[in-house]
Protein backbone atom coordinates (compact mmCIF):
# COMPACT_ATOMS: atom_id res chain seq x y z
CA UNK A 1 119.78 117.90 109.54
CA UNK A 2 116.41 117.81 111.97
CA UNK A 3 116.42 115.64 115.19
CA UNK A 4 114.45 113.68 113.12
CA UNK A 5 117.19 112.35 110.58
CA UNK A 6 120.44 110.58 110.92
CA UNK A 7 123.49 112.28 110.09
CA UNK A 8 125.78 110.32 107.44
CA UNK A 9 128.15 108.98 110.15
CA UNK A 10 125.16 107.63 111.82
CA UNK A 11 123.55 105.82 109.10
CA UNK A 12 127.28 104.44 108.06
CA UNK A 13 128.24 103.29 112.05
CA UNK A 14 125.03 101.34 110.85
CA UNK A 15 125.68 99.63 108.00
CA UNK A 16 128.95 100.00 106.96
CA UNK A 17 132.15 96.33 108.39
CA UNK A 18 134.77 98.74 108.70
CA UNK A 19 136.16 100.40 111.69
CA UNK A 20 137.60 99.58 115.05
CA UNK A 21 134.25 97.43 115.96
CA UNK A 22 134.68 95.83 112.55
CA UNK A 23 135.67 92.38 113.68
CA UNK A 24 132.27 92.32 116.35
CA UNK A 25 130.05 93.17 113.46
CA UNK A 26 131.77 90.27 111.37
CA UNK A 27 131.18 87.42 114.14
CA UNK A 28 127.71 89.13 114.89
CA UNK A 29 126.69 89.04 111.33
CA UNK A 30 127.77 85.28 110.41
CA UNK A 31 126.63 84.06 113.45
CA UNK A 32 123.35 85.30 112.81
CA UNK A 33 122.70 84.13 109.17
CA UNK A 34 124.03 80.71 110.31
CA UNK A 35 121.20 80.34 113.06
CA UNK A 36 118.79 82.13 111.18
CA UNK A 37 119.44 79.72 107.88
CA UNK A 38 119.43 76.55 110.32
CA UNK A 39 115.68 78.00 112.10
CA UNK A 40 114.48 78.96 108.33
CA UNK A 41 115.31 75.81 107.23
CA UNK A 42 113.73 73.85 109.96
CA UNK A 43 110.57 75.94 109.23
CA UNK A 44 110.56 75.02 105.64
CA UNK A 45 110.74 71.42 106.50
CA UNK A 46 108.38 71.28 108.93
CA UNK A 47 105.99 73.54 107.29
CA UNK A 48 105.73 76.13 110.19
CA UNK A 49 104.96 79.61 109.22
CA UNK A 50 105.93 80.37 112.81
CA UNK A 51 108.96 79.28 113.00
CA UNK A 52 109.84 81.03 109.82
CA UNK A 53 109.01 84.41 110.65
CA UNK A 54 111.27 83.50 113.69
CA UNK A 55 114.30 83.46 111.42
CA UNK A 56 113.06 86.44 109.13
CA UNK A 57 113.62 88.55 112.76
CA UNK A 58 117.25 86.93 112.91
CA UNK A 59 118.23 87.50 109.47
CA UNK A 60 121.50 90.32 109.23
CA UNK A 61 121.02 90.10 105.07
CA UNK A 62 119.39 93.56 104.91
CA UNK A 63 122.55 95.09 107.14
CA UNK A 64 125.11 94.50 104.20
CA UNK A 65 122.15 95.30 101.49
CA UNK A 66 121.68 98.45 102.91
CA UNK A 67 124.92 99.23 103.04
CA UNK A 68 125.58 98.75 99.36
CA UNK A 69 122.75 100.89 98.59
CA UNK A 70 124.08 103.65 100.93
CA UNK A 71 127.94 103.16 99.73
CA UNK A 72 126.66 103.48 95.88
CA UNK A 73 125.07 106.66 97.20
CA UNK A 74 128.19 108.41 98.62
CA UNK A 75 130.57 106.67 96.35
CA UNK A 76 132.03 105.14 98.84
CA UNK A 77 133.67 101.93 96.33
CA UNK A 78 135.75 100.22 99.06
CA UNK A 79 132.00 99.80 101.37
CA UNK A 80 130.42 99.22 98.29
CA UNK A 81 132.41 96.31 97.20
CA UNK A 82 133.18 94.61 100.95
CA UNK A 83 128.78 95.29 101.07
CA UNK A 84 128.17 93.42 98.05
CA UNK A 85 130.75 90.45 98.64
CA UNK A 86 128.87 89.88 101.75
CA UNK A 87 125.15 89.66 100.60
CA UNK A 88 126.82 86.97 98.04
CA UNK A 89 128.73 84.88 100.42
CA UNK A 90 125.67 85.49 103.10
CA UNK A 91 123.65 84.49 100.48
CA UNK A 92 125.72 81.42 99.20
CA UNK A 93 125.87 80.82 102.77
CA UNK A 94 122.17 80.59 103.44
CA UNK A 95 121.72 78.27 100.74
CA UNK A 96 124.11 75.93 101.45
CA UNK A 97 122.56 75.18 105.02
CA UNK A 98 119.36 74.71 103.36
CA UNK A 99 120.84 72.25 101.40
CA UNK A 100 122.96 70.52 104.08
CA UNK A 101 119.53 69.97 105.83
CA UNK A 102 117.88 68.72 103.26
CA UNK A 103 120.34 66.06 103.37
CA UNK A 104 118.91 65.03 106.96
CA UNK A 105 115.08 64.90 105.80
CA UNK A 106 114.08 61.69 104.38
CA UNK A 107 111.38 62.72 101.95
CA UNK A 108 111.95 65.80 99.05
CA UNK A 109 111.07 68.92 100.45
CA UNK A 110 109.02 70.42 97.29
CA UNK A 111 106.59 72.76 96.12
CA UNK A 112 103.87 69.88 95.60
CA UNK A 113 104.00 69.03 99.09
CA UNK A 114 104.98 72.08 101.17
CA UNK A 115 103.40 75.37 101.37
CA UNK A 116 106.21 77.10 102.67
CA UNK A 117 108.18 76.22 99.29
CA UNK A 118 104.98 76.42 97.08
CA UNK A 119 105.14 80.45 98.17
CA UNK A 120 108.70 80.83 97.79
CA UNK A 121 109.32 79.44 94.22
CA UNK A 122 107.01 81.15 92.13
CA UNK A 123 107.71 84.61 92.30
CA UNK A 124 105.26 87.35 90.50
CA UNK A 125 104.61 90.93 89.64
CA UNK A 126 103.36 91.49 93.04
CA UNK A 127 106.30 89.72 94.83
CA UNK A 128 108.30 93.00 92.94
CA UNK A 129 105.55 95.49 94.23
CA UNK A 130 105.68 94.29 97.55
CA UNK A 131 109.64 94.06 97.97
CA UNK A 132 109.40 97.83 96.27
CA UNK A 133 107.17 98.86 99.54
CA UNK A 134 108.92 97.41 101.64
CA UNK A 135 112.28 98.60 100.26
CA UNK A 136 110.86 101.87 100.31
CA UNK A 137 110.01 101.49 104.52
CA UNK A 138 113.67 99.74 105.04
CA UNK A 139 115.45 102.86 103.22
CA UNK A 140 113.47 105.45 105.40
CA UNK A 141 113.96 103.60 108.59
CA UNK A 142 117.80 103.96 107.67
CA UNK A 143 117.71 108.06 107.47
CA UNK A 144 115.29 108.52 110.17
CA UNK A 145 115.01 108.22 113.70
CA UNK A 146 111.56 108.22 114.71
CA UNK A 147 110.94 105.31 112.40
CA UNK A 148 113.72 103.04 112.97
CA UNK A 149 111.60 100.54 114.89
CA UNK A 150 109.56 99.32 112.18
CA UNK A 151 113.23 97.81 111.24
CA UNK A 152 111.66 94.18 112.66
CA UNK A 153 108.51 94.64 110.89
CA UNK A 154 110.62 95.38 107.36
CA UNK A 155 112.80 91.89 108.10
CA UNK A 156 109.72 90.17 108.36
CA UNK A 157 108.06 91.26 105.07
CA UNK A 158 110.89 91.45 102.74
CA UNK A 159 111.91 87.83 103.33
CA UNK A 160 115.55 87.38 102.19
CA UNK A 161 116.48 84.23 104.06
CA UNK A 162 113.88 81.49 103.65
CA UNK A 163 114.01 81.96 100.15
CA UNK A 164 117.86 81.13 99.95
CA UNK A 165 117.29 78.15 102.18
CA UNK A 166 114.49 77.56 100.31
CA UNK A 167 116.53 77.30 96.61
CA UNK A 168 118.93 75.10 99.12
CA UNK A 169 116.45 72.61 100.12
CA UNK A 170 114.99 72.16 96.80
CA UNK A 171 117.70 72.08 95.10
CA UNK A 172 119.07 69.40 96.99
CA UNK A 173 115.35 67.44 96.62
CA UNK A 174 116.29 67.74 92.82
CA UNK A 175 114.40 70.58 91.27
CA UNK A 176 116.37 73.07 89.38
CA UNK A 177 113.26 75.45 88.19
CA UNK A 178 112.13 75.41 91.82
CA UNK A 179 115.38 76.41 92.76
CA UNK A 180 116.24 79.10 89.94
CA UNK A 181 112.28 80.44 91.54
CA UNK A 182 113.46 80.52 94.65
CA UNK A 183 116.58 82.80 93.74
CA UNK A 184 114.85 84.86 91.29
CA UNK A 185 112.83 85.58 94.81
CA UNK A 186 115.57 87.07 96.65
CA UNK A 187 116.75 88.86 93.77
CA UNK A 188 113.76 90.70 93.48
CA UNK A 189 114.27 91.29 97.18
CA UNK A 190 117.70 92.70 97.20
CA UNK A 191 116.95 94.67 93.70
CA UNK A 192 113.98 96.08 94.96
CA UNK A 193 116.16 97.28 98.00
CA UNK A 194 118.87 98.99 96.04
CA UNK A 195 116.73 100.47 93.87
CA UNK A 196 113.98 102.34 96.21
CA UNK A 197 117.11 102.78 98.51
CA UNK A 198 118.83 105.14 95.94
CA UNK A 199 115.32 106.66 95.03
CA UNK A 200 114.49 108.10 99.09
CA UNK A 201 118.63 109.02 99.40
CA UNK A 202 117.40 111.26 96.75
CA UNK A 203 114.50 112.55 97.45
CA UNK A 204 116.31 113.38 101.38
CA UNK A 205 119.14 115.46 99.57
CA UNK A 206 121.90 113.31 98.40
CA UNK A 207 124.66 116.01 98.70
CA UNK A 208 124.03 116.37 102.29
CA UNK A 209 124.59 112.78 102.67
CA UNK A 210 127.85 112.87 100.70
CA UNK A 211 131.05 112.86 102.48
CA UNK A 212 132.85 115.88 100.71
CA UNK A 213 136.08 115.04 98.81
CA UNK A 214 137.68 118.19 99.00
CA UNK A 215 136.82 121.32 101.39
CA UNK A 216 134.35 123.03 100.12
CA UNK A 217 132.99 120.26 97.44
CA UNK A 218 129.59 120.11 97.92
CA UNK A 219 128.66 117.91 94.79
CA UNK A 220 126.81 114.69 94.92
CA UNK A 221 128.43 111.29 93.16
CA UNK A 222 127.13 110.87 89.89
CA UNK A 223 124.12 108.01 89.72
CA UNK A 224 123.41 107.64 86.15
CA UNK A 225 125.76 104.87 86.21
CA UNK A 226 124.20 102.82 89.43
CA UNK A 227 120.76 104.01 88.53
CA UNK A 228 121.03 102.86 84.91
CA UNK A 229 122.43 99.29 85.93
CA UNK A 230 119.41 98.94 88.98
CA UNK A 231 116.75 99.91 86.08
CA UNK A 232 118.45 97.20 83.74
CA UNK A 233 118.19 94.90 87.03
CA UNK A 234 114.89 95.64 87.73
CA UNK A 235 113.92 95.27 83.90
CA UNK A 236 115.74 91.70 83.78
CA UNK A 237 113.73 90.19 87.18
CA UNK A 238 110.77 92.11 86.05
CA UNK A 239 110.75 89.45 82.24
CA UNK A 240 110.31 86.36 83.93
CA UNK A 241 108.38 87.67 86.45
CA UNK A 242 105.73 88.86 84.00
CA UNK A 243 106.11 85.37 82.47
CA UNK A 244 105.71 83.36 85.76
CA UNK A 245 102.52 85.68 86.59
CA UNK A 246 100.98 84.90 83.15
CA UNK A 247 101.28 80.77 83.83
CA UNK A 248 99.79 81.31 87.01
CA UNK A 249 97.00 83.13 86.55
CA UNK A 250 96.18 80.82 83.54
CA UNK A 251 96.79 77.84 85.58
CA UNK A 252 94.51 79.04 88.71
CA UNK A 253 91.61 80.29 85.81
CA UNK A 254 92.50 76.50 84.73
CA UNK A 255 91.79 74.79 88.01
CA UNK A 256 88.86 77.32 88.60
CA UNK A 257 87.05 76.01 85.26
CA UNK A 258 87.32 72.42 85.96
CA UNK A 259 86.53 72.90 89.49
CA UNK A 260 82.98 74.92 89.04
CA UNK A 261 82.35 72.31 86.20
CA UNK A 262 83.91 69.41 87.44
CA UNK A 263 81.41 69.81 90.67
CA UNK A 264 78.13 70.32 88.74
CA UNK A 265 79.31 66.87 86.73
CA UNK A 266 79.80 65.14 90.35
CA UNK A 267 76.73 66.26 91.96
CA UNK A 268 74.85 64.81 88.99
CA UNK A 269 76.04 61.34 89.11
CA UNK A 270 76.32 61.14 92.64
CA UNK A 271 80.08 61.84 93.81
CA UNK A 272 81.99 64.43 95.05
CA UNK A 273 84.68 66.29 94.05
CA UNK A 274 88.35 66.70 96.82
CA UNK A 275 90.25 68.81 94.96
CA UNK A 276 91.61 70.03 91.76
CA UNK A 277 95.22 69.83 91.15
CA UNK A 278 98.03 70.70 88.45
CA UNK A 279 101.12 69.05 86.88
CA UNK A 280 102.63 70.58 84.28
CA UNK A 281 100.28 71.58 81.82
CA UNK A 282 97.65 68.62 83.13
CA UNK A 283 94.53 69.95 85.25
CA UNK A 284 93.61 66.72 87.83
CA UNK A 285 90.02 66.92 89.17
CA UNK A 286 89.80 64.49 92.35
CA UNK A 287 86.14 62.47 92.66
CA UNK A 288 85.60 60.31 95.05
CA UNK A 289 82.31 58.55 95.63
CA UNK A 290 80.38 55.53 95.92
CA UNK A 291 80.48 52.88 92.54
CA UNK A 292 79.94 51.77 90.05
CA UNK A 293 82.46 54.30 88.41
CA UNK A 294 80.07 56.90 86.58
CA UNK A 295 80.55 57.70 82.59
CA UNK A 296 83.00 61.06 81.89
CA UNK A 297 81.12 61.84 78.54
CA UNK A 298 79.25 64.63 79.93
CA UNK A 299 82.13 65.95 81.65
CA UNK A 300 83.93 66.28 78.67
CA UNK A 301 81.31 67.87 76.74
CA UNK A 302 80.59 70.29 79.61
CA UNK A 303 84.42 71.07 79.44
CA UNK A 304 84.30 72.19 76.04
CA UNK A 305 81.25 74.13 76.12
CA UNK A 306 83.52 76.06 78.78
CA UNK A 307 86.31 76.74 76.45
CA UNK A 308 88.69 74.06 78.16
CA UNK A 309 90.41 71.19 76.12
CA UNK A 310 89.08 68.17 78.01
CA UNK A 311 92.64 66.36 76.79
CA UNK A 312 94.22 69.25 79.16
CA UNK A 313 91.95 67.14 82.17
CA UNK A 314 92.76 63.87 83.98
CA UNK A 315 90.14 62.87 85.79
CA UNK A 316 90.71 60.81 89.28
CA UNK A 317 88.03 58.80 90.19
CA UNK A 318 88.24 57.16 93.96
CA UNK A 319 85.48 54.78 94.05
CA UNK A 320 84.52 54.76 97.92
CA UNK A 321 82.30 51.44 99.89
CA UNK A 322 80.20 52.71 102.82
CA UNK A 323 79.66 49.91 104.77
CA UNK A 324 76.91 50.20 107.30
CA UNK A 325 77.57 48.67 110.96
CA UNK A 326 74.59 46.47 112.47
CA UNK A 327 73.51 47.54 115.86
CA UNK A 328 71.98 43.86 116.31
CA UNK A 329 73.89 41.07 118.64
């Protein structure tokens, strides 16, 4: 191979637990997710995007998913399965410190009330385009040299951590669906790895990464089977991701309608409107203004003539007294 490109041994010395150093890369690699769980974690709660790119940097989760992308490539099945036990117990892991600090926060920490969850727990089609990217980057970074230090700038936008400590944190607040979001998340992360992993081994010559298994065998391992069960993966994240695009994008048209015509409403009787907000299927439009409490007949009608069913809209009205100070003595 060119200068350019790591040889096999170099690229397994790199993400392969086995071997004399073996026990270092062990201590290194739980030591790691433990501090970068407890600093994700602490980001979540305290709503610090800061602080959670912090523990994206710390994060070893791609080491072991790397691995089992590169082990499925050379048939390597005793890497392959030690790779993929540890991105589940790393994962398990991660999660289970989010939920152990949960257990210190007094309030829930939930998607209502915290961004950092809100962007975590509702995955979409562009989550999957975005982890295929920046799968695509990782995988390269991994067979060449002169590209190996955008490695901290893949950690940071694939995101595998904070989404498992995430699913932790909300699940101990008491919200299964936000949790199940948060995993289906870092699924679509670790998928998305595997599968453009497999795709640039290939397109760099698989056989010359393949440790031969006789002299003289020069034949690659046979993907159809990992490639088929990725593309089943990939098809099973890529149902309910369709399905959670679809509710948002009709919730945000939603809360775009009765915005635009909630605010021509309020300007006409005097008030003004804070925000728009959803629960469930329910749109809330926020007023707030001086009384007496204006009629919503118009607003109704004015909802319909828009093509949205007013009994879809609560309306909050936050009747506000401005009371004037006297400058006299």
């Amino acid at each position: 191979m060119s200068d350019r490109f790591n040889s096999t041994a170099d690229m397994q010395d790199a993400v392969f637990f086995d071997g004399p150093t073996a026990g270092a890369r062990y201590s290194r690699f739980w030591m790691l997710l433990v501090l970068a769980s407890i600093i994700a974690s602490a980001g979540i709660v305290g709503d610090s995007t800061a602080t959670v790119i912090g523990a994206m940097i710390v994060a070893p989760l791609m080491t072991p998913i790397l691995g089992t992308m590169l082990a499925t490539v050379l048939g390597d099945r005793v890497n392959l399965a030690r790779a993929l036990l540890l991105v589940l117990t790393g994962a398990a892991a991660a999660t289970a410190i989010g939920f152990a600090v949960g257990l210190l926060v007094q309030t829930p920490v939930l998607a209502a009330t915290n961004a950092q969850v809100a962007g975590r727990v509702t995955p979409r089609l562009i989550d999957l385009l975005a982890a295929l990217g920046t799968g695509v980057v990782g995988s390269v970074a991994l067979v060449r040299r002169d590209i190996s230090d955008t490695l901290p700038g893949v950690a940071i936008a694939i995101s595998l951590v904070p989404p498992l400590a995430v699913a932790g944190l909300v699940l101990e607040s008491g919200s299964v669906p936000q949790f199940l979001g948060a995993l289906l998340l870092f699924a679509t992360n670790v998928v998305a790895i595997l599968g453009t992993g497999i795709v640039v081994m290939s397109v760099y010559g698989v056989s010359r990464l393949t440790r031969r298994r006789v002299p003289g065998d020069q034949s690659a391992p046979n993907l159809l089977g990992p490639v088929t069960v990725l593309a089943g993966m990939l098809l099973l994240i890529g149902i309910p991701l369709t399905l959670t695009s679809v509710d948002v994008t009709a919730r945000s048209n939603a809360e775009g309608t009765v915005q635009s015509v909630g605010q021509e409403w309020a300007a006409g009787v005097g008030w003004t409107v804070t925000g728009v907000s959803t629960q469930g299927t329910e749109v809330i439009l926020h007023v707030q203004g001086a009384p007496p409490i204006p009629g919503t007949t118009d607003l109704e009608t004015a909802l319909e003539a828009a093509g949205l069913d007013p009994d879809r809209v609560t309306v909050d009205l936050s009747p506000v007294t401005l009371v004037p100070l006297s400058n006299k003595r």
